[in-house]
C-alpha atoms as a PDB file:
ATOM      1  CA  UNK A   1      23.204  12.420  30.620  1.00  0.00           C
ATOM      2  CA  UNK A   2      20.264  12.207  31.925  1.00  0.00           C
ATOM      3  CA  UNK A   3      20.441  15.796  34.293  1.00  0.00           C
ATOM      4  CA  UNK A   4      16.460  15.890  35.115  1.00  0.00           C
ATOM      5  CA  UNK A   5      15.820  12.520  36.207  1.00  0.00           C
ATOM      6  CA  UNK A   6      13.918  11.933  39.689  1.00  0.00           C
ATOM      7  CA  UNK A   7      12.699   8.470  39.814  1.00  0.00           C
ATOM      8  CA  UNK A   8      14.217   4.763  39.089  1.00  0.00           C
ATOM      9  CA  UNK A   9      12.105   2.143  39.270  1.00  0.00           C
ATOM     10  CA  UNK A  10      12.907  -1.982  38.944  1.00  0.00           C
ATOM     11  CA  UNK A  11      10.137  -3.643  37.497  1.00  0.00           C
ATOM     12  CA  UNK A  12       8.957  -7.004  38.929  1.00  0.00           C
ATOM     13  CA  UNK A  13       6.100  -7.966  36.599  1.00  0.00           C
ATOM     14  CA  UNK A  14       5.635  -6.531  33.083  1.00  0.00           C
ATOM     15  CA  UNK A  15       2.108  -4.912  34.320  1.00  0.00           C
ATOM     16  CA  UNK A  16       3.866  -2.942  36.881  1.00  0.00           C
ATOM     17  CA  UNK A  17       6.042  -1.628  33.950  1.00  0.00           C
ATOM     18  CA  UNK A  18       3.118  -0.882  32.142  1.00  0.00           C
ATOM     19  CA  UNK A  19       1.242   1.350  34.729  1.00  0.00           C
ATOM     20  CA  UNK A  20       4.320   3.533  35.400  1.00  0.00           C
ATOM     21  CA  UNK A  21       5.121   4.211  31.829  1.00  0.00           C
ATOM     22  CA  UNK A  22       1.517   5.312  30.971  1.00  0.00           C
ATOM     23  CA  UNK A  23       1.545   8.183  33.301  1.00  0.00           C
ATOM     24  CA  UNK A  24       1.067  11.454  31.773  1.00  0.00           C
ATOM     25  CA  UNK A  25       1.926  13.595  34.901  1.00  0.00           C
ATOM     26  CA  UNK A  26       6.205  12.741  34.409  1.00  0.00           C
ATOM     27  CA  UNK A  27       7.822  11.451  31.550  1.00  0.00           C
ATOM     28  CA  UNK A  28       9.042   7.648  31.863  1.00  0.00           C
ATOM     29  CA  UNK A  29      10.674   5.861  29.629  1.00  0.00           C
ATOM     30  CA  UNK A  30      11.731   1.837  29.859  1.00  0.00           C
ATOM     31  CA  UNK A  31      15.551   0.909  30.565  1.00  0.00           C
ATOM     32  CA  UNK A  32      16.698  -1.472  28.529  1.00  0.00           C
ATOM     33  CA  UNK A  33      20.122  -1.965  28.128  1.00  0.00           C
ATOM     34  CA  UNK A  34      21.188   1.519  28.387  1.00  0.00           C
ATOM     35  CA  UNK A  35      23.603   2.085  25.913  1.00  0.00           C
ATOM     36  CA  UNK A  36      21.782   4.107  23.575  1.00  0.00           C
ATOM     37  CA  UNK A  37      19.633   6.312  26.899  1.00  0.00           C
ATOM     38  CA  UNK A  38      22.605   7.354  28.819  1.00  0.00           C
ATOM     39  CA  UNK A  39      23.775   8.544  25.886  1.00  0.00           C
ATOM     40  CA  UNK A  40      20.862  11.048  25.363  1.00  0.00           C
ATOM     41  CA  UNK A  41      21.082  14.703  26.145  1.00  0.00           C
ATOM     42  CA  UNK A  42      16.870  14.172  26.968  1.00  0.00           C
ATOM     43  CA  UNK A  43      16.337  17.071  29.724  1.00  0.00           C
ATOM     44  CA  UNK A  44      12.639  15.751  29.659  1.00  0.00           C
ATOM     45  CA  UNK A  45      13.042  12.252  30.868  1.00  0.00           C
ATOM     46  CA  UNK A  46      12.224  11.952  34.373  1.00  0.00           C
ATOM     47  CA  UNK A  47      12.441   9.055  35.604  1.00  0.00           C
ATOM     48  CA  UNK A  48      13.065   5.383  33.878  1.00  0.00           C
ATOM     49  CA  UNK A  49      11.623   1.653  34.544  1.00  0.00           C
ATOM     50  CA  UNK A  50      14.344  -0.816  35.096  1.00  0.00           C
ATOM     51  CA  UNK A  51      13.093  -3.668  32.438  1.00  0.00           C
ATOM     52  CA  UNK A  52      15.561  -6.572  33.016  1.00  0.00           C
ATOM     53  CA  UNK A  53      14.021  -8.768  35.956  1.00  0.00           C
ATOM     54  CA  UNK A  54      10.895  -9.076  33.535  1.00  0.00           C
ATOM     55  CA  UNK A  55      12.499 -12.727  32.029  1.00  0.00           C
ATOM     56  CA  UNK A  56      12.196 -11.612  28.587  1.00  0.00           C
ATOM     57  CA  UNK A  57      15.604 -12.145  27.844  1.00  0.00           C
ATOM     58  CA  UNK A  58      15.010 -15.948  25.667  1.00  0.00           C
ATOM     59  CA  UNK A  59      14.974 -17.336  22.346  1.00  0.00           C
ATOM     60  CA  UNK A  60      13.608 -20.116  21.590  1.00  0.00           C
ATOM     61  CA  UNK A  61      11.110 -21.908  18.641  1.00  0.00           C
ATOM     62  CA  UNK A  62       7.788 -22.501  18.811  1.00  0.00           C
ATOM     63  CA  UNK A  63       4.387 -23.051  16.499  1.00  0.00           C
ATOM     64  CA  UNK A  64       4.131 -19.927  16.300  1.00  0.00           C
ATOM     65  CA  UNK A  65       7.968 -19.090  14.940  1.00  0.00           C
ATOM     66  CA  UNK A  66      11.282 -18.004  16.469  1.00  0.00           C
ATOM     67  CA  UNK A  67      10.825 -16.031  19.220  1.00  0.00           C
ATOM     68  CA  UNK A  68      12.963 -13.528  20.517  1.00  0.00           C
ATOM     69  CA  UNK A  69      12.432 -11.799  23.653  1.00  0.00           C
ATOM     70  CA  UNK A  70      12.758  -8.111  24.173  1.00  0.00           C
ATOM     71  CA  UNK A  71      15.723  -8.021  26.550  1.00  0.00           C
ATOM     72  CA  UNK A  72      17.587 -10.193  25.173  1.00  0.00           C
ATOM     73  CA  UNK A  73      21.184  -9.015  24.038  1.00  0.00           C
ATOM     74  CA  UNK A  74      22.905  -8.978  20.784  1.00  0.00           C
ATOM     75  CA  UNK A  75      25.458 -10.996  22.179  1.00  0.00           C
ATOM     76  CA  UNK A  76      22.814 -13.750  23.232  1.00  0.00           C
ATOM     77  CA  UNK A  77      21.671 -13.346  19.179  1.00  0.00           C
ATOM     78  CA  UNK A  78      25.198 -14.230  18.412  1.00  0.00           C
ATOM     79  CA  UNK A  79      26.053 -17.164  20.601  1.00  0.00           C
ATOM     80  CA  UNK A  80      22.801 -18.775  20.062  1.00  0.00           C
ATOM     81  CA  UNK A  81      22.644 -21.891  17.798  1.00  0.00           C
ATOM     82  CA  UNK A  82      19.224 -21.509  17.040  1.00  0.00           C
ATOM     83  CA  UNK A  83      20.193 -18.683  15.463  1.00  0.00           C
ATOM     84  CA  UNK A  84      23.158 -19.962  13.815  1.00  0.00           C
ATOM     85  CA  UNK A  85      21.016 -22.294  11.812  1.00  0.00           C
ATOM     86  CA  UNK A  86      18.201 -19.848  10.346  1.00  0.00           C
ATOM     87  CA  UNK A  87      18.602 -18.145   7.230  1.00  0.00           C
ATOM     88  CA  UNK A  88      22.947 -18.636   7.153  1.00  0.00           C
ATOM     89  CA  UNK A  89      22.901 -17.677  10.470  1.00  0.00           C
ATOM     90  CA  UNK A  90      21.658 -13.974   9.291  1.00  0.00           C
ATOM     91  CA  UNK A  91      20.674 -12.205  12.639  1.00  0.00           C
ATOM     92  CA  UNK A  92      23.757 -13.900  14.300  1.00  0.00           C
ATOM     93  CA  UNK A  93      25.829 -12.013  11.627  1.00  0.00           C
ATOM     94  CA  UNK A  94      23.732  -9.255  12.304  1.00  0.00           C
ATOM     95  CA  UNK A  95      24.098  -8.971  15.662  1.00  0.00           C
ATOM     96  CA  UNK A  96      27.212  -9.571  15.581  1.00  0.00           C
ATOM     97  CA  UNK A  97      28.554  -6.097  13.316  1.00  0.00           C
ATOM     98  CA  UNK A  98      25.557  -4.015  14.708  1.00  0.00           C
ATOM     99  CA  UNK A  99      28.176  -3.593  17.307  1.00  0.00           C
ATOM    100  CA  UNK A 100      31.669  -4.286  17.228  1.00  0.00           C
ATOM    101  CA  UNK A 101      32.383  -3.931  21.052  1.00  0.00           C
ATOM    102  CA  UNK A 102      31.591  -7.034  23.047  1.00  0.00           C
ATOM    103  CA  UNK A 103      31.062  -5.082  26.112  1.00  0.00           C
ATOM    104  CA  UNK A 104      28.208  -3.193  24.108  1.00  0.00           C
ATOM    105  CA  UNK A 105      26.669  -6.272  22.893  1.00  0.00           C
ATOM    106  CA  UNK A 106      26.463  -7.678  26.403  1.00  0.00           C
ATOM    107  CA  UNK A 107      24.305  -4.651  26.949  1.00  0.00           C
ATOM    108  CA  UNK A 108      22.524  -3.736  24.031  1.00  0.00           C
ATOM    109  CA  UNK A 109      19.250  -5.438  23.645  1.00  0.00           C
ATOM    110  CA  UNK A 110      16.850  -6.532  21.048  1.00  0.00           C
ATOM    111  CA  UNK A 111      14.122  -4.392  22.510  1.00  0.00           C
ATOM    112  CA  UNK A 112      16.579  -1.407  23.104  1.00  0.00           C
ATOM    113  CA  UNK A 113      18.106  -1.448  19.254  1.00  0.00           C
ATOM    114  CA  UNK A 114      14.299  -1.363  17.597  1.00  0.00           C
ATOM    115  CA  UNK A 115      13.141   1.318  19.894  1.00  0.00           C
ATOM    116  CA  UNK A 116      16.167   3.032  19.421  1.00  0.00           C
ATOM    117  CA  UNK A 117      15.537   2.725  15.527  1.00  0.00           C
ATOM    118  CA  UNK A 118      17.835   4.234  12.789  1.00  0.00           C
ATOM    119  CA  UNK A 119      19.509   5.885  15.917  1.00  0.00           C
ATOM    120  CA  UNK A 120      21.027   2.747  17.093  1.00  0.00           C
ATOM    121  CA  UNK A 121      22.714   2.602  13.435  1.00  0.00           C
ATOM    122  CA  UNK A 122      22.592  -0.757  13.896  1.00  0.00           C
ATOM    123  CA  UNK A 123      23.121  -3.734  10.799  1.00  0.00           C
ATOM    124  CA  UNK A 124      20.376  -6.046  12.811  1.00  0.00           C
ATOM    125  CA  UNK A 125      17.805  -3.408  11.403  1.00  0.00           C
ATOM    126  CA  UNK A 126      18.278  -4.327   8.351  1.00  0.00           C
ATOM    127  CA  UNK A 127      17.950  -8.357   8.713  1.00  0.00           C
ATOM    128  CA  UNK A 128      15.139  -8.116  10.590  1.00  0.00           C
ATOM    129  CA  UNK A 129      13.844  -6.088   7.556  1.00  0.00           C
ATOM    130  CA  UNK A 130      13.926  -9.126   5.407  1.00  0.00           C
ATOM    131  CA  UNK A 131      12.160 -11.748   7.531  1.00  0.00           C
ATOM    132  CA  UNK A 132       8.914 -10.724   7.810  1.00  0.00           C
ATOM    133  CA  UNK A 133       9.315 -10.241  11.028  1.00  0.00           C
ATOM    134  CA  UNK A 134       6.578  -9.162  13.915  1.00  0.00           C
ATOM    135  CA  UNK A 135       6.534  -7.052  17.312  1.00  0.00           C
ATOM    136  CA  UNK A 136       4.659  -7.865  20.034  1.00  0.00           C
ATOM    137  CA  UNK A 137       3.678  -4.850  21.320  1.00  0.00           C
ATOM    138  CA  UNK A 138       1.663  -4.500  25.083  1.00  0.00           C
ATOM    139  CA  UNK A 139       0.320  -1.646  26.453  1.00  0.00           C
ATOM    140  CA  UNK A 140      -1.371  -0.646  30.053  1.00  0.00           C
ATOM    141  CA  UNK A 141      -3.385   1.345  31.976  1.00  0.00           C
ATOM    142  CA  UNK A 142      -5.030   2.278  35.255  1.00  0.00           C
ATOM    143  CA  UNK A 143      -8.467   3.899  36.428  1.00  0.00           C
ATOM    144  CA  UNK A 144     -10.286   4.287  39.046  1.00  0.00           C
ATOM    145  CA  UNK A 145     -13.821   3.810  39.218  1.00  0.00           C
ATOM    146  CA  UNK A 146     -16.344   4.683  42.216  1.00  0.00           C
ATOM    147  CA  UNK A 147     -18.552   1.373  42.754  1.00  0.00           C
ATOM    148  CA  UNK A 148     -22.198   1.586  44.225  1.00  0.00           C
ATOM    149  CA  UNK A 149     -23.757   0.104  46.730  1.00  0.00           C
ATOM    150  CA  UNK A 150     -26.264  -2.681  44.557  1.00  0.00           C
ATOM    151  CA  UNK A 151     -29.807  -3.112  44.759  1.00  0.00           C
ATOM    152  CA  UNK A 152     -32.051  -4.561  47.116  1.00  0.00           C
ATOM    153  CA  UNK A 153     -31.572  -8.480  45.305  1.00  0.00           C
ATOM    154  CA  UNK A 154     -28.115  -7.545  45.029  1.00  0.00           C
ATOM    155  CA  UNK A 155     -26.360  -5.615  47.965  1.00  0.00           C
ATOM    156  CA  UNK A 156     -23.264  -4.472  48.405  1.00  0.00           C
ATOM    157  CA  UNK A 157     -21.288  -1.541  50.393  1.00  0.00           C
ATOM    158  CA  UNK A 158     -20.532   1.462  48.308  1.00  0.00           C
ATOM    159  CA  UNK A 159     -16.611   2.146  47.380  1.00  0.00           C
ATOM    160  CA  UNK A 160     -14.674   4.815  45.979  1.00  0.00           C
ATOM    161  CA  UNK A 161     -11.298   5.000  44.530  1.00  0.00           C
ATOM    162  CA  UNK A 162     -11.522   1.226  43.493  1.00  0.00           C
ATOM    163  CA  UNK A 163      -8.224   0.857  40.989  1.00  0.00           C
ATOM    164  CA  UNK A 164      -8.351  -1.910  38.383  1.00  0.00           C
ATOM    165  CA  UNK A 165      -5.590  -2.594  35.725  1.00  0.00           C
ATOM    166  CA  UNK A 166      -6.308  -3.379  32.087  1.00  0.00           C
ATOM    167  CA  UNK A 167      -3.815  -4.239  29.496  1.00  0.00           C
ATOM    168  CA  UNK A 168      -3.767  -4.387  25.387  1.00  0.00           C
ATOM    169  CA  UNK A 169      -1.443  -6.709  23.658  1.00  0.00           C
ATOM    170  CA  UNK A 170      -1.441  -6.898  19.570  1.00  0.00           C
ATOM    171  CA  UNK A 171       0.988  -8.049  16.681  1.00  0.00           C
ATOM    172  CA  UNK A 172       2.408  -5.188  14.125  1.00  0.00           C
ATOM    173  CA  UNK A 173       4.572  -6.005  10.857  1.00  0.00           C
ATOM    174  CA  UNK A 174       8.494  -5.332  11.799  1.00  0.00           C
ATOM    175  CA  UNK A 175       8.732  -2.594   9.005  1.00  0.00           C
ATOM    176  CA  UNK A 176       5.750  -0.766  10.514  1.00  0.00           C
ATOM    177  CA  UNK A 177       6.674  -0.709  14.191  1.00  0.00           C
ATOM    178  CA  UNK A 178       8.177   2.327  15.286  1.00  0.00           C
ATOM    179  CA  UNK A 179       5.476   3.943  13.374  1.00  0.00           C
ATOM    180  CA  UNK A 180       2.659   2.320  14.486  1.00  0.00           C
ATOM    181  CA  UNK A 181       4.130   2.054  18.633  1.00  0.00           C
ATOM    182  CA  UNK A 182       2.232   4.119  21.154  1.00  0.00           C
ATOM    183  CA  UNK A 183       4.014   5.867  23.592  1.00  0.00           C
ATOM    184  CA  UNK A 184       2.783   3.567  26.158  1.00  0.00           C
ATOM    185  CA  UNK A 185       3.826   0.279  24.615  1.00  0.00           C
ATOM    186  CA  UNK A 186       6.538  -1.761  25.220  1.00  0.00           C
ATOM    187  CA  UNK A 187       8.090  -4.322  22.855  1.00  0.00           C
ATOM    188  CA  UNK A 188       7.846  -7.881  24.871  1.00  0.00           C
ATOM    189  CA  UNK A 189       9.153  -9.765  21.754  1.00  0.00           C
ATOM    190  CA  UNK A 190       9.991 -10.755  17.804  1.00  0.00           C
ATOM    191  CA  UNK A 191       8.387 -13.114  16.435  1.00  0.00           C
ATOM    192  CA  UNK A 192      10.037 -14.647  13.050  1.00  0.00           C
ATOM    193  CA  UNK A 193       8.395 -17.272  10.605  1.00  0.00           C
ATOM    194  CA  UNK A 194      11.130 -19.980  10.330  1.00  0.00           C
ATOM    195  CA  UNK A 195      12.570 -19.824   6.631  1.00  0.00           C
ATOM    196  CA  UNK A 196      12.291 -23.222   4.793  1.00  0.00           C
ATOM    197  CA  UNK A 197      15.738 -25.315   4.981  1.00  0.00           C
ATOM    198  CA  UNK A 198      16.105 -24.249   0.999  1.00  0.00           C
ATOM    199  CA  UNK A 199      16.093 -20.523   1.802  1.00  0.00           C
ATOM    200  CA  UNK A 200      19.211 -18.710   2.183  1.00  0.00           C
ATOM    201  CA  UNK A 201      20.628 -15.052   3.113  1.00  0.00           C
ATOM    202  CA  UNK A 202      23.714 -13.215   2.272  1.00  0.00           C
ATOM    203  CA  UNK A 203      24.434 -10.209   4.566  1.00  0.00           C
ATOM    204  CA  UNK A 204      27.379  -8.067   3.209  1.00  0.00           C
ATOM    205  CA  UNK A 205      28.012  -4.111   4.203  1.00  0.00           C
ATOM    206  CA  UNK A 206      30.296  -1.556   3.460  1.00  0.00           C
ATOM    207  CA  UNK A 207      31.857   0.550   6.252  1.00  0.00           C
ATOM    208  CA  UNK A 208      35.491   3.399   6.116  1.00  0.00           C
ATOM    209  CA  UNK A 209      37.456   0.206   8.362  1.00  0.00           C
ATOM    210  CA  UNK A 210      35.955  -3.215   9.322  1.00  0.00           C
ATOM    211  CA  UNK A 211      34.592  -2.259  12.783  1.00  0.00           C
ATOM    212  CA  UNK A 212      32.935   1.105  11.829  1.00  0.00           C
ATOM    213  CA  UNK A 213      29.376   1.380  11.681  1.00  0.00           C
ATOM    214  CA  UNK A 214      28.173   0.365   7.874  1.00  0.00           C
ATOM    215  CA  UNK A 215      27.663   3.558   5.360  1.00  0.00           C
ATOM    216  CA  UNK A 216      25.328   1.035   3.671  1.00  0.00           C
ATOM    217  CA  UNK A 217      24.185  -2.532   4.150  1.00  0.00           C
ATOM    218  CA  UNK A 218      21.994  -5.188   2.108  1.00  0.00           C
ATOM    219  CA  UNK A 219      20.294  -8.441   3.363  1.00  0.00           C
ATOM    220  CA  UNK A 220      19.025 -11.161   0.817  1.00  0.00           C
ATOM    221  CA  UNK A 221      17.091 -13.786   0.828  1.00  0.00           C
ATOM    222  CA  UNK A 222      16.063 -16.205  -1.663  1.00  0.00           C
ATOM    223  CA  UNK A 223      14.252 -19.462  -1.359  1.00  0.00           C
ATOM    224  CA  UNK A 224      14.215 -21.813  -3.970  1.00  0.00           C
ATOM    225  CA  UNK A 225      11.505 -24.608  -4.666  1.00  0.00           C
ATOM    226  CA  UNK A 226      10.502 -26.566  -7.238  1.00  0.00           C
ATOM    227  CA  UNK A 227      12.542 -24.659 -10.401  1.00  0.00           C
ATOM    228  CA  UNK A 228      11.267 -21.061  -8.798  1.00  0.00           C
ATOM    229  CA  UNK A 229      12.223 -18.562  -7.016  1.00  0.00           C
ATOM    230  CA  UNK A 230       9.441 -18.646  -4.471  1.00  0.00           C
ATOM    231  CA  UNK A 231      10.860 -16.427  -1.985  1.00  0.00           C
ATOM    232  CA  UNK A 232      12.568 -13.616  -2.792  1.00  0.00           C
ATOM    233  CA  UNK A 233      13.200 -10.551   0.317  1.00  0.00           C
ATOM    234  CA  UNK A 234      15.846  -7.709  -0.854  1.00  0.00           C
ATOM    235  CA  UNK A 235      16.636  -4.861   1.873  1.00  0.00           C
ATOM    236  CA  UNK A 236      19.349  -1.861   2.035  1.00  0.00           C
ATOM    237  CA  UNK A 237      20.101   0.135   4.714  1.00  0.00           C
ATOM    238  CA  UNK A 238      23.025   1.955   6.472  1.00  0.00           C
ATOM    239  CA  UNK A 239      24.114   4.319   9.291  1.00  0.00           C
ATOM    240  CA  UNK A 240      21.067   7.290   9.467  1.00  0.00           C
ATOM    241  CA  UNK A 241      18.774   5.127   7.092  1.00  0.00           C
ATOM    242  CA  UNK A 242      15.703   3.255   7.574  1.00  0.00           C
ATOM    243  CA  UNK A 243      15.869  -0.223   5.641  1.00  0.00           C
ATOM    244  CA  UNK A 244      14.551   0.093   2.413  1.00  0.00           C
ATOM    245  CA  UNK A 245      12.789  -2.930   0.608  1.00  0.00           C
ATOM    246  CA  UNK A 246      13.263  -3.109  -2.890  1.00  0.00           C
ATOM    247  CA  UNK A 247       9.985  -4.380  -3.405  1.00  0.00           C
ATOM    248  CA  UNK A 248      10.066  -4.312  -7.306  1.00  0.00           C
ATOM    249  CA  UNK A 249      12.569  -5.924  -7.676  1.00  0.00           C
ATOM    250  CA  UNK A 250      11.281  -9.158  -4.906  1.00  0.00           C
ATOM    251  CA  UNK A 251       8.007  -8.418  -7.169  1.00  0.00           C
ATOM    252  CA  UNK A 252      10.200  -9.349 -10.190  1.00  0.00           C
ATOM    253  CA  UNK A 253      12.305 -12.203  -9.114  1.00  0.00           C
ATOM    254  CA  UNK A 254       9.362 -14.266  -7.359  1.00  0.00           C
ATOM    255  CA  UNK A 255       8.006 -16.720  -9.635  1.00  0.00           C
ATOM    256  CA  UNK A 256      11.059 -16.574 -12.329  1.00  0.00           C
ATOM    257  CA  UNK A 257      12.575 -20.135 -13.223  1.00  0.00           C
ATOM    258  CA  UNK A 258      15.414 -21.087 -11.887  1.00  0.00           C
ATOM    259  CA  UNK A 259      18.664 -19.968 -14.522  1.00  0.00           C
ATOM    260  CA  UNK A 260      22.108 -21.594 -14.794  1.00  0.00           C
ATOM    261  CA  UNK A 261      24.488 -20.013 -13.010  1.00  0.00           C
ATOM    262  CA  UNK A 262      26.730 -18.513 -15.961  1.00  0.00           C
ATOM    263  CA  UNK A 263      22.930 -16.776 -16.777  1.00  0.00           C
ATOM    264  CA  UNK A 264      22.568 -15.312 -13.093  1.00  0.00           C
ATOM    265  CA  UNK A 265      23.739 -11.554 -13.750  1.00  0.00           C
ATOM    266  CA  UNK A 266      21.549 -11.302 -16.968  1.00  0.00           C
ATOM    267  CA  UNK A 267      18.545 -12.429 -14.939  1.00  0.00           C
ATOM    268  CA  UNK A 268      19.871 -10.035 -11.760  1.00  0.00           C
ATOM    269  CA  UNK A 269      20.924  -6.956 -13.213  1.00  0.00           C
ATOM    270  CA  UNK A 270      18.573  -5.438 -15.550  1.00  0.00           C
ATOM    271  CA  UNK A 271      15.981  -5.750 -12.584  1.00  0.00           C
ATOM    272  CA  UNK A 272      17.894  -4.452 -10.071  1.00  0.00           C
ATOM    273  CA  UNK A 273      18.808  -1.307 -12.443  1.00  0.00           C
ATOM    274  CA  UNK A 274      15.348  -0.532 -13.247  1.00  0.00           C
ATOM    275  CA  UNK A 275      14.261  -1.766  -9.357  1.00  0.00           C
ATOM    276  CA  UNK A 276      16.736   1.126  -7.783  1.00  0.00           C
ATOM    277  CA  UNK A 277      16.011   3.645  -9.987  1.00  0.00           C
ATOM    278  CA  UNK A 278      13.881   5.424  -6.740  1.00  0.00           C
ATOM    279  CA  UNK A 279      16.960   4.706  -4.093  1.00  0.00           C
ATOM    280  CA  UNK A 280      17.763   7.743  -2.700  1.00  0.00           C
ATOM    281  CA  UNK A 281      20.010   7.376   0.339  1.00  0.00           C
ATOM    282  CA  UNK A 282      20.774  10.327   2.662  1.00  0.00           C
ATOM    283  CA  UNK A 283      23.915  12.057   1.709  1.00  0.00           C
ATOM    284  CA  UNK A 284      26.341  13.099   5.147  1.00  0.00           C
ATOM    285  CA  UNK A 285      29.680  13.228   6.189  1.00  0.00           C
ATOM    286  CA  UNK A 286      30.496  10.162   5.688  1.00  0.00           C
ATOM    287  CA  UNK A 287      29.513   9.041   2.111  1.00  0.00           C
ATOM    288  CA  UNK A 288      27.450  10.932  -0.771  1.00  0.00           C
ATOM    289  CA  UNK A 289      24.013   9.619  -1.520  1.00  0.00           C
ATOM    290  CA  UNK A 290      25.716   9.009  -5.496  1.00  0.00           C
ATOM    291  CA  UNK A 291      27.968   6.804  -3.384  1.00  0.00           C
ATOM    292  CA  UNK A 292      25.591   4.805  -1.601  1.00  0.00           C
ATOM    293  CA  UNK A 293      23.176   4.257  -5.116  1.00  0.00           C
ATOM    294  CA  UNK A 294      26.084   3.230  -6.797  1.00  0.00           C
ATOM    295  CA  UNK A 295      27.788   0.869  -3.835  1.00  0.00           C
ATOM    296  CA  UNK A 296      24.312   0.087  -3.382  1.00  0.00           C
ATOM    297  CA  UNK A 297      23.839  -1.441  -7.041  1.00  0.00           C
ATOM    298  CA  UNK A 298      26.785  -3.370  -6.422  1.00  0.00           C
ATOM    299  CA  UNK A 299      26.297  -4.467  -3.148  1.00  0.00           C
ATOM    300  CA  UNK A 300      22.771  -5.823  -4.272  1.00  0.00           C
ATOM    301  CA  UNK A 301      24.244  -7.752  -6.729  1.00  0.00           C
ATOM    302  CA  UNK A 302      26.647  -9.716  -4.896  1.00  0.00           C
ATOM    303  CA  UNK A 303      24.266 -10.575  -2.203  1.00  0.00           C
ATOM    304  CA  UNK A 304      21.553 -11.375  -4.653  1.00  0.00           C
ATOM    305  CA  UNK A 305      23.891 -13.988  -6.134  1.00  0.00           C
ATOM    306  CA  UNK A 306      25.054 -15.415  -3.259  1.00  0.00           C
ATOM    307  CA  UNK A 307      21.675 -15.825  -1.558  1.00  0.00           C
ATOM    308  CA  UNK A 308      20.493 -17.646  -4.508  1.00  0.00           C
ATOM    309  CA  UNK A 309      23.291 -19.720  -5.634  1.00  0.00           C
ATOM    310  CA  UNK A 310      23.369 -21.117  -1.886  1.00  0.00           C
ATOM    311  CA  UNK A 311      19.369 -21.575  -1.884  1.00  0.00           C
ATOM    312  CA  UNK A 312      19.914 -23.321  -5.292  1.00  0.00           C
ATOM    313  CA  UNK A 313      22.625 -25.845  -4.465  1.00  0.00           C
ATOM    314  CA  UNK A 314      20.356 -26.542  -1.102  1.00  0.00           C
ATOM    315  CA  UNK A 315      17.370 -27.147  -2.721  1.00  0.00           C
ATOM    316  CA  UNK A 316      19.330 -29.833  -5.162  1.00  0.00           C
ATOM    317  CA  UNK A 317      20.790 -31.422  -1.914  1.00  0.00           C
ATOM    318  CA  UNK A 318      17.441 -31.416  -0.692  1.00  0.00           C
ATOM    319  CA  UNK A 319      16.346 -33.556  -3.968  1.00  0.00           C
ATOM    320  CA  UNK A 320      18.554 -35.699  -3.607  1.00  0.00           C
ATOM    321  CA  UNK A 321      18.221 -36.435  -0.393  1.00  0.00           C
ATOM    322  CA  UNK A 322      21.277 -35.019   1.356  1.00  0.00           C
ATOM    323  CA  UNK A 323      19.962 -33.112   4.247  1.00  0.00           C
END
């Protein structure tokens, strides 16, 4: 509950938003979809900035990528069928377990889950991870600057108090965003390079029943081209855990030829043993951090192979001339 809070303000324009949450004289924060604010025993929030009549709730594809606005909701991730038909429909899948209740997913947003972070122990984390994804970030600010009154080629009346708005917008890597955000920013959107039709993704997690938040996930994705592995993006995460990507063992994979199936798990697992070796999940109530290193192995495994038997058989179809 939120026992301290004074002000509520509905943002028109994404500017006005701005200007109220750069104020240093009362704490603001931005209202998203609310399910992980409300929640917060914050005594030091006073007041909040109503962000959903700021149309960033879209998602659609551009030049520049898939882009995903800020306020849009998980449930809007899983209907979509643009998002159906990137990467095995991976941040559809995503969306879809970060939250098992529909009536949370109609709330949750995009925007909401990454500020939230590791907090909003959400599996979508962990996809995003994987896709080299990026947040635009935009920041504001207001000042007021006493004008004179010109020269004699130029004249002009002399004003004080004259208010004028400025506004920074830039680009950060997904897996550095909540590190690199300003307290002033807001997130206006995702940006997400579309994968190449040969790419695919395996999403698998491990939770104590089906709709319970996952002890530990894994994302992969592997694209195949040519007789390589090109693209190779490995990520684990988990309830109270950042993603991790395995980087050494993406390092490893990338470039190898392509191996016969019945050859897949000696390819896969001496690199993934010697690749996890610095894995150390968080140990709590629910699961061990032995537990998670071991599931983890396991988990990486399975997803590896799937990911890149599926990329495989679609880059033969592709060949061929199939799709």
């Amino acid at each position: 509950m939120l026992l301290n809070l004074l002000e509520y303000h509905w943002a028109e324009h994404i500017d006005d938003a701005l200007i109220l949450l750069s104020r240093n004289d009362m704490k603001t924060v931005p209202l998203a979809g609310g399910t992980y604010l409300l929640a917060q025993k914050d005594d030091s929030i006073q007041a909040v900035v109503d962000l959903r009549d700021l149309e960033l709730a879209y998602i659609s594809e551009e030049a520049r990528g898939i882009c995903i606005g800020a306020m849009t909701t998980l449930q809007q991730m899983v209907d979509s069928p643009l998002l159906k038909n990137v990467a095995s429909g991976l941040l559809s899948r995503a969306a879809l377990a970060s939250s098992f209740s529909r009536l949370v997913r109609n709330s949750a947003t995009l925007g909401g889950t990454l500020g939230a972070g590791i907090a909003s122990q959400a599996d979508l984390l962990t996809a995003l991870a994987v896709l080299d994804a990026e947040v635009v970030l935009r920041s504001g600010s207001q000042t007021q600057v006493n004008l004179s009154g010109g020269t004699f080629e130029h004249p002009g009346l002399a004003l004080s108090g004259v208010t004028y708005k400025g506004k920074q917008e830039r680009r950060v890597p997904y897996n550095s965003a909540n590190g690199a955000r300003r307290p002033n920013e807001l997130i206006l959107e995702v940006i997400i390079p579309r994968p190449a039709p040969s790419c695919a993704a395996s999403f698998m997690r491990i939770g104590r029943t089906p709709t319970d938040v996952a002890l530990l996930n894994v994302v992969a994705l592997v694209e195949v081209a040519n007789g390589l592995y090109q693209r190779v993006r490995l990520a684990l995460g988990g309830v109270n855990m950042p993603p991790v990507r395995l980087l050494a063992v993406e390092q490893r994979l990338e470039g190898q030829a392509v191996v016969n199936p019945d050859e897949l798990v000696h390819l896969i697992a001496p690199i993934l043993q010697a690749g996890m070796a610095e894995f150390s999940p968080p140990s709590d109530f629910r699961a061990s951090s032995g537990y998670r290193r071991i599931s983890g192995l396991n988990l990486a495994f399975r997803a590896l192979e799937e990911a890149i038997t599926i990329s495989r058989q679609r880059a033969l179809a592709s060949s061929r001339g199939d799709i």
